[in-house]
Protein backbone atom coordinates (compact mmCIF):
# COMPACT_ATOMS: atom_id res chain seq x y z
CA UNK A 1 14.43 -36.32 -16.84
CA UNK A 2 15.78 -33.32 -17.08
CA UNK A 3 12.45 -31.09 -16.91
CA UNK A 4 11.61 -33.15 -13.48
CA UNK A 5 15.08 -32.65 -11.99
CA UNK A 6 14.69 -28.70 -13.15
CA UNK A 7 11.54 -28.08 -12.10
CA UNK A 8 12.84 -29.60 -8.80
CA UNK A 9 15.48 -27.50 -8.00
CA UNK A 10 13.89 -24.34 -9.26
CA UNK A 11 10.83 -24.77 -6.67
CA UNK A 12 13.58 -26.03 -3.92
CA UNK A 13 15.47 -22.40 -4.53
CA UNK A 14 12.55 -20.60 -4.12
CA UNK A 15 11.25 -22.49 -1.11
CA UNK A 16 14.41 -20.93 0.62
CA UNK A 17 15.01 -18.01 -0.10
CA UNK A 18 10.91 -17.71 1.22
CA UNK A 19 12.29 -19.97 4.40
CA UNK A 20 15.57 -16.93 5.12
CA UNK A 21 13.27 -14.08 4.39
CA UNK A 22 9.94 -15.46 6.90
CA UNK A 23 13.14 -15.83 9.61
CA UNK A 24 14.02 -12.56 9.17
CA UNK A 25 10.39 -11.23 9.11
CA UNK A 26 9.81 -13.30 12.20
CA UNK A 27 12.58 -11.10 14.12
CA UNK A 28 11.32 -8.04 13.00
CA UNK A 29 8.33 -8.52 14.25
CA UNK A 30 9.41 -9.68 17.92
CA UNK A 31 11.40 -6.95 17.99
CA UNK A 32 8.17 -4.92 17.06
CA UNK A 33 5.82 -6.77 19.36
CA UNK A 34 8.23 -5.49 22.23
CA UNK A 35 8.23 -1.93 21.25
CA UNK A 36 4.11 -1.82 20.62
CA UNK A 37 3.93 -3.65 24.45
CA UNK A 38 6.04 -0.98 26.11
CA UNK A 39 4.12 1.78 24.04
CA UNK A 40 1.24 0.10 25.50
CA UNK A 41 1.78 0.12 28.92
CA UNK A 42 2.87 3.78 28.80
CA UNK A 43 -0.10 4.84 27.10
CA UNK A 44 -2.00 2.73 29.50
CA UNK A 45 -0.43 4.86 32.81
CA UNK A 46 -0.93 8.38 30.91
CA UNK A 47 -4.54 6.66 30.59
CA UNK A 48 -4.88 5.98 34.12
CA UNK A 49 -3.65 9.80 35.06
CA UNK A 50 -5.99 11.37 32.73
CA UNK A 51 -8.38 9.47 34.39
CA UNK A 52 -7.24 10.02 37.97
CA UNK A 53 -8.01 13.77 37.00
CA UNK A 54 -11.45 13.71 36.00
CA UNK A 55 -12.52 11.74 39.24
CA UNK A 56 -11.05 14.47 41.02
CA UNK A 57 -13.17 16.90 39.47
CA UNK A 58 -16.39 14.92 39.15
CA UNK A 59 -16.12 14.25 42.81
CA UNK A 60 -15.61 16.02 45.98
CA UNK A 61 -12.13 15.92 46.28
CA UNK A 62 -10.10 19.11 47.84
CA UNK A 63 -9.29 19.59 43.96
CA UNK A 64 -13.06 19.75 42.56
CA UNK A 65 -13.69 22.23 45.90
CA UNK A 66 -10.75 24.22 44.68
CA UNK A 67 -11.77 24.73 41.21
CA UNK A 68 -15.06 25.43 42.15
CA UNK A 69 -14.02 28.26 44.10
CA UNK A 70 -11.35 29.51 42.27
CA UNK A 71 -11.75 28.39 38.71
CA UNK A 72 -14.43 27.55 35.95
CA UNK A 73 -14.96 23.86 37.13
CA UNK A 74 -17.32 22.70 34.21
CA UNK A 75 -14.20 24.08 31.63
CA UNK A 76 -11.38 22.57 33.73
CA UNK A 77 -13.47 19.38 33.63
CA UNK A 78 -14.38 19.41 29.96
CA UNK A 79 -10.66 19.54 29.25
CA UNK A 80 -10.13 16.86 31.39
CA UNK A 81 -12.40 14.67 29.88
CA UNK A 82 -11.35 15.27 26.46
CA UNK A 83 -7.50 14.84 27.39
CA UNK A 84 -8.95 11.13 28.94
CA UNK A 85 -10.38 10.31 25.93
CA UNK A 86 -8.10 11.17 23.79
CA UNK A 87 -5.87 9.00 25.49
CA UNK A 88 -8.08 6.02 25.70
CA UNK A 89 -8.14 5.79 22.03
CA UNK A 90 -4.56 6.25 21.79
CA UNK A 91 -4.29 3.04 24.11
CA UNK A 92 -6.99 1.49 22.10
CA UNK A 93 -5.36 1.93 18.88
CA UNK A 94 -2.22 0.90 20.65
CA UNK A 95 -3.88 -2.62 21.74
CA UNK A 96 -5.15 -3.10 18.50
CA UNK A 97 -1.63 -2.90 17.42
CA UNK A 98 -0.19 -5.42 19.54
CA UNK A 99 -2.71 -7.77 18.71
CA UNK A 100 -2.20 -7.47 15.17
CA UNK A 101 1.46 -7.96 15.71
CA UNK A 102 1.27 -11.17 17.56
CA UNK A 103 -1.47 -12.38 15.42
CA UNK A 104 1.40 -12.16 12.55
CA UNK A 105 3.80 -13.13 14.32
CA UNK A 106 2.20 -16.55 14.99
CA UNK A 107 0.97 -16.72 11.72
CA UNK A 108 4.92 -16.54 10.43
CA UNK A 109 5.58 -18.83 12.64
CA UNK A 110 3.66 -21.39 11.05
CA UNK A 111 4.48 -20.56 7.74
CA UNK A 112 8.03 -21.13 8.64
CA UNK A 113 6.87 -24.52 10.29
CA UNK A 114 5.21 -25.57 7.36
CA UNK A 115 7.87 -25.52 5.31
CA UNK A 116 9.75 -27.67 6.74
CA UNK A 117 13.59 -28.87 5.88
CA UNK A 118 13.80 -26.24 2.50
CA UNK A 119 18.09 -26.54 2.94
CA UNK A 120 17.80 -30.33 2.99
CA UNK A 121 15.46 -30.34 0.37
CA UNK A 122 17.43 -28.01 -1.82
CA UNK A 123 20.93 -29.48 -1.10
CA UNK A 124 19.27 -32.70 -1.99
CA UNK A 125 17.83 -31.29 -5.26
CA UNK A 126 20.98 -29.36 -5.94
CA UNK A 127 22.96 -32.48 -5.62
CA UNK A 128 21.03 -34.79 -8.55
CA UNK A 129 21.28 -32.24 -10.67
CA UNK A 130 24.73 -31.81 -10.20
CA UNK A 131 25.28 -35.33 -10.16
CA UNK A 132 23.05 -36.01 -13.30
CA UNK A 133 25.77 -33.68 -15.23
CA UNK A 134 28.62 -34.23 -13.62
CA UNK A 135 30.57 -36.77 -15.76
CA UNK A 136 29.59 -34.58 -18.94
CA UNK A 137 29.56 -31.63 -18.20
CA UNK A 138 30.61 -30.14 -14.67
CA UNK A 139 31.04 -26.19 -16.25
CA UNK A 140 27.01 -26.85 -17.26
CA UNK A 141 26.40 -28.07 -14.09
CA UNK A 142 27.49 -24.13 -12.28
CA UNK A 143 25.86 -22.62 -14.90
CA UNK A 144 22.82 -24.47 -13.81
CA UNK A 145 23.47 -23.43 -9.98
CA UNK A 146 23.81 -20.01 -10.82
CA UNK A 147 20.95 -19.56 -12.63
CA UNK A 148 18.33 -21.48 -10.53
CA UNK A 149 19.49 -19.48 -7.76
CA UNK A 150 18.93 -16.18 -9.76
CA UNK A 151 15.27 -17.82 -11.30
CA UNK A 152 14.42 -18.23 -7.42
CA UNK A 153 15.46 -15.17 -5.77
CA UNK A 154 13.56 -13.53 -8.44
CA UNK A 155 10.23 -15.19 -7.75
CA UNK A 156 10.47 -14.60 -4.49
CA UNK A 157 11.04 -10.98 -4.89
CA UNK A 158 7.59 -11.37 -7.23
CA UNK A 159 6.13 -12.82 -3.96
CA UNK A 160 6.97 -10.25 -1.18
CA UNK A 161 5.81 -7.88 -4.05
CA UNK A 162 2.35 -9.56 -4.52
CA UNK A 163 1.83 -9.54 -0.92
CA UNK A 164 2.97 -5.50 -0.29
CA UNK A 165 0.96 -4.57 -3.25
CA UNK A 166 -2.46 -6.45 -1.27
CA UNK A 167 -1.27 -4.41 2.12
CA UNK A 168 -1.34 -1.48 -0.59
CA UNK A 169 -4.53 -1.98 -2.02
CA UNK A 170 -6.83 -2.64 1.59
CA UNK A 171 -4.83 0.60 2.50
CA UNK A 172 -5.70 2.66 0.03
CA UNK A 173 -9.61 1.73 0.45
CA UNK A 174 -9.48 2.72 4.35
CA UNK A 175 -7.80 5.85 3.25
CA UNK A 176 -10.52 6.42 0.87
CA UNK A 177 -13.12 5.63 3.53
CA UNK A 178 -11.17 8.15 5.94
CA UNK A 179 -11.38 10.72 3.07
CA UNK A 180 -15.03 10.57 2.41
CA UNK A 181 -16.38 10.49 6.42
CA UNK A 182 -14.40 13.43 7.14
CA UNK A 183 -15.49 15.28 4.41
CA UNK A 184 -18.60 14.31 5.51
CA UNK A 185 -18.10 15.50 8.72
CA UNK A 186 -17.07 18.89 7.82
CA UNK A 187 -20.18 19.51 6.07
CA UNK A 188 -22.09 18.30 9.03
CA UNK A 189 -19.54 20.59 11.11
CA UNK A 190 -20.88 23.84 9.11
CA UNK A 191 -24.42 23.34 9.11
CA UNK A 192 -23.41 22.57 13.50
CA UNK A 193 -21.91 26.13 13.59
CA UNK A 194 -24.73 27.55 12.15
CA UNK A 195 -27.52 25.80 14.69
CA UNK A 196 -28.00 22.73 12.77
CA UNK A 197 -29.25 21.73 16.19
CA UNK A 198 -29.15 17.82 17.77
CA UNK A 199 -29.71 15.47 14.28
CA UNK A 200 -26.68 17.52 12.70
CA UNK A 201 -23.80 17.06 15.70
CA UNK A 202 -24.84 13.47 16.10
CA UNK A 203 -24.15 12.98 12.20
CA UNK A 204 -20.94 14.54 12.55
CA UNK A 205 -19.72 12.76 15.53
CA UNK A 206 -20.89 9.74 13.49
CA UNK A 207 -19.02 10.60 10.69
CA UNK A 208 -16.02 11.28 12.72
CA UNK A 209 -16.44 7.72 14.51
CA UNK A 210 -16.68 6.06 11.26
CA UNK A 211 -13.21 8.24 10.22
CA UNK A 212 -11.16 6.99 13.72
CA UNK A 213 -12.24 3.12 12.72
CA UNK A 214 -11.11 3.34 9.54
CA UNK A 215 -8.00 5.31 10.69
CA UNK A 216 -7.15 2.30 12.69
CA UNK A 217 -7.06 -0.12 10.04
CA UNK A 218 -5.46 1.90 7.71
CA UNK A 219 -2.41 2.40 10.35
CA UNK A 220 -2.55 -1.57 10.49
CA UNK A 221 -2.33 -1.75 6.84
CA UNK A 222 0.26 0.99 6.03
CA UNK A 223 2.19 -0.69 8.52
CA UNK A 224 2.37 -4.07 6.97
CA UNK A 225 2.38 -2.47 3.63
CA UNK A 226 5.92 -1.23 5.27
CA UNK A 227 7.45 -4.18 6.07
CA UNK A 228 6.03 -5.77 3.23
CA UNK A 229 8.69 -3.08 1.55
CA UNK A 230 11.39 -4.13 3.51
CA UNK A 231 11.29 -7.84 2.50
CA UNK A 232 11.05 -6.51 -0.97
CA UNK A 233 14.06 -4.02 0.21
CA UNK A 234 16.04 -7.05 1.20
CA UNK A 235 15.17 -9.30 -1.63
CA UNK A 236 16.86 -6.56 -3.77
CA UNK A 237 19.47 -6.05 -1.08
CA UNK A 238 18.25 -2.15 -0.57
CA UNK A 239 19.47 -1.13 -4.27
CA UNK A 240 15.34 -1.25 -5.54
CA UNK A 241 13.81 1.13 -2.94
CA UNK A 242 14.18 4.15 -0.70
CA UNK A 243 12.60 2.95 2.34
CA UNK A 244 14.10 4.82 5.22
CA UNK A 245 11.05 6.81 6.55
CA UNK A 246 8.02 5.02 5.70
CA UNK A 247 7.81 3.14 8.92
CA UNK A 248 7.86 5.64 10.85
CA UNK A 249 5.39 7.56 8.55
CA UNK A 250 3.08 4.72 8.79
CA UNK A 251 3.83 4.64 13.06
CA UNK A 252 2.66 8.41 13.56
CA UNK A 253 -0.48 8.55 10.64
CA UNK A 254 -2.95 7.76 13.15
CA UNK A 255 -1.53 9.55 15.73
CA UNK A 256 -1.60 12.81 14.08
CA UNK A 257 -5.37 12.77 12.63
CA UNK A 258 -6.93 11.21 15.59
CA UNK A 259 -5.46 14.34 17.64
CA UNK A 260 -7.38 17.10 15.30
CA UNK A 261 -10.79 14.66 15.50
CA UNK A 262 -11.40 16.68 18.50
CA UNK A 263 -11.94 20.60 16.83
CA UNK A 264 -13.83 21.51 13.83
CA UNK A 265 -11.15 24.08 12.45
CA UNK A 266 -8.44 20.81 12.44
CA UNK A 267 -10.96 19.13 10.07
CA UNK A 268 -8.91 20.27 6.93
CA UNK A 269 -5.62 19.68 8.70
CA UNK A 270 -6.66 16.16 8.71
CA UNK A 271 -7.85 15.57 5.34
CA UNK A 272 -4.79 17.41 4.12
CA UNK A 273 -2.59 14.22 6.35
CA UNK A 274 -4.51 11.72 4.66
CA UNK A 275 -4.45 13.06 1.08
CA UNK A 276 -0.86 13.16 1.43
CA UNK A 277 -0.99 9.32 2.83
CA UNK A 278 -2.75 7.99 -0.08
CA UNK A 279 0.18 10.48 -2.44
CA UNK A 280 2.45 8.43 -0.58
CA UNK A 281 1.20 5.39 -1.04
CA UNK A 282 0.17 5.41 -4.88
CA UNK A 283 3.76 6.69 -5.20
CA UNK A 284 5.48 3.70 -3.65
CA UNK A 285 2.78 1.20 -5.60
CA UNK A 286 3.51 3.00 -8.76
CA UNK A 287 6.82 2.01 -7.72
CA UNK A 288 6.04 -1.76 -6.91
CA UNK A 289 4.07 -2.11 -10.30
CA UNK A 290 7.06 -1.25 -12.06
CA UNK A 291 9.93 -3.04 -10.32
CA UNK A 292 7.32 -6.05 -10.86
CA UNK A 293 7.36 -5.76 -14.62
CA UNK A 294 10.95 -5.78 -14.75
CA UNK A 295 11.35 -8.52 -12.37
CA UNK A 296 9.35 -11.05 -14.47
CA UNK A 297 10.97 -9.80 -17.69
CA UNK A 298 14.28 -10.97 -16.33
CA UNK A 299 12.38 -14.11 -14.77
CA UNK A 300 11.62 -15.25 -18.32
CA UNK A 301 15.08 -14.35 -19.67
CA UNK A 302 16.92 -16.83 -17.03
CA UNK A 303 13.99 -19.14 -17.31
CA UNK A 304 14.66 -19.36 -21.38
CA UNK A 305 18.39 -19.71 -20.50
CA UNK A 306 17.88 -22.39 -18.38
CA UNK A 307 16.25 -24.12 -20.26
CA UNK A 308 18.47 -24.13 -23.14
CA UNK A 309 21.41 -24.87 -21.38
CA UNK A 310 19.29 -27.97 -20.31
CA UNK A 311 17.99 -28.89 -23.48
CA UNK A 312 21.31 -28.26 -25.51
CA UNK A 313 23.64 -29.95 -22.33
């Protein structure tokens, strides 16, 4: 009887303490999901410029006659075009992340919904097992409280760990992808300087596509892999983990390499931001791995005191 009543309560605890922290998850996210949609539609008007320009240049506009006369059109339009596409994949990549967003937003939702009544549930668990002790024993029976509570915050904590160490993991294999295409590419970028002719600039370029894709879902992932830290942050309330700047380091990754995609010399430069990003990142899962360990060490300690205090109550 007392095993089942136990076992109850313990799963009850951790049921909500996951029901507070997908809540607060949930609002981070809308808040997020508002900030990615106005990033959006900025990105989408500095789109629309860029692309005002290069019509103006292509065409017969007083501008294109202008520059023609005046200025070297076919330079003043190859700058346009880049600046265009450059922003198009910024509001690509910006799309992207307010899909992704939603998509987990919805997907909390129903997590949350799922759940169902976890207070009821625990109050109701909480109560027979006070109830069951009661007339013996009412000191055993906050002793009991106390520790279930501690057994379930600490699995939970386990849980938001799990799940920031998988955002870790997929990553750390897009960084590695990143890594290898644009080393790739700078070999392909040498022979190109030295007349590797047609073959050799379409490999590059097709290493350097392969690079932006996987610089894309690595944003995605460091970005989850951040607030998978903050739920672990707040499970610990913030005395674990330093996690002040990682957001924002995993907001402006992308950003910064896709920028130097566009000239060989800024090759390097890019490598050098993603070596630093996977640094980062096996840093902070060093981190995880650790805080894990101790975690279910203490997990087994309350879990051994529990059930003593039940078995000697």
């Amino acid at each position: 009887m007392y095993r089942e009543i136990k076992d109850r309560l313990l799963e009850c605890t951790e049921q909500w303490h996951l029901h507070t922290r997908l809540r607060d998850r949930a609002e981070a996210l809308r808040t997020e999901l508002e900030q990615h949609e106005a990033e959006l539609a900025e990105r989408k008007k500095i789109l629309a410029s860029e692309d005002r320009d290069v019509e103006k240049l292509e065409g017969t506009s007083l501008t294109s006659l202008f520059v023609s006369l005046f200025g070297d059109r076919e330079a003043r339009l190859d700058k346009e075009r880049r600046e265009a596409a450059r922003a198009r994949l910024r509001a690509e990549q910006q799309q992207d992340q307010v899909e992704s967003t939603r998509e987990e937003l919805e997907r909390t939702h129903a997590q949350i919904e799922a759940l169902g009544d976890v207070e009821g549930a625990y109050r109701q668990a909480f109560d027979d097992k006070r109830s069951s002790l009661a007339e013996g024993s009412p000191e055993i029976a906050e002793r009991l409280e106390q520790l279930g509570k501690s057994i379930g915050t600490r699995k939970a904590t386990l849980r938001e760990i799990r799940e920031a160490n998988n955002a870790g993991d997929r990553a750390r294999q897009h960084l590695a992808e990143i890594a290898k295409s644009l080393s790739d590419a700078k070999d392909m970028g040498t022979w190109d300087m030295l007349g590797g002719g047609t073959f050799v600039t379409l490999a590059k370029h097709g290493h350097l596509d392969s690079a932006k894709a996987h610089a894309t879902h690595a944003q995605r992932w460091l970005q989850r892999f951040s607030r998978e830290l903050a739920d672990v942050g707040r499970a610990m309330q913030g005395d674990a983990l330093e996690l002040s700047d990682f957001a924002t380091f995993a907001d402006y990754f992308v950003d910064g390499i896709l920028s130097d995609f566009f000239v060989q010399s800024k090759i390097d430069k890019s490598l050098q931001s993603v070596e630093r990003t996977r640094q980062r990142l096996h840093t902070e899962l060093q981190r995880l791995e650790t805080l894990e360990s101790d975690l279910r060490r203490e997990v087994q300690s309350l879990e051994a005191n529990y059930v003593a205090l039940v078995r000697d109550a």
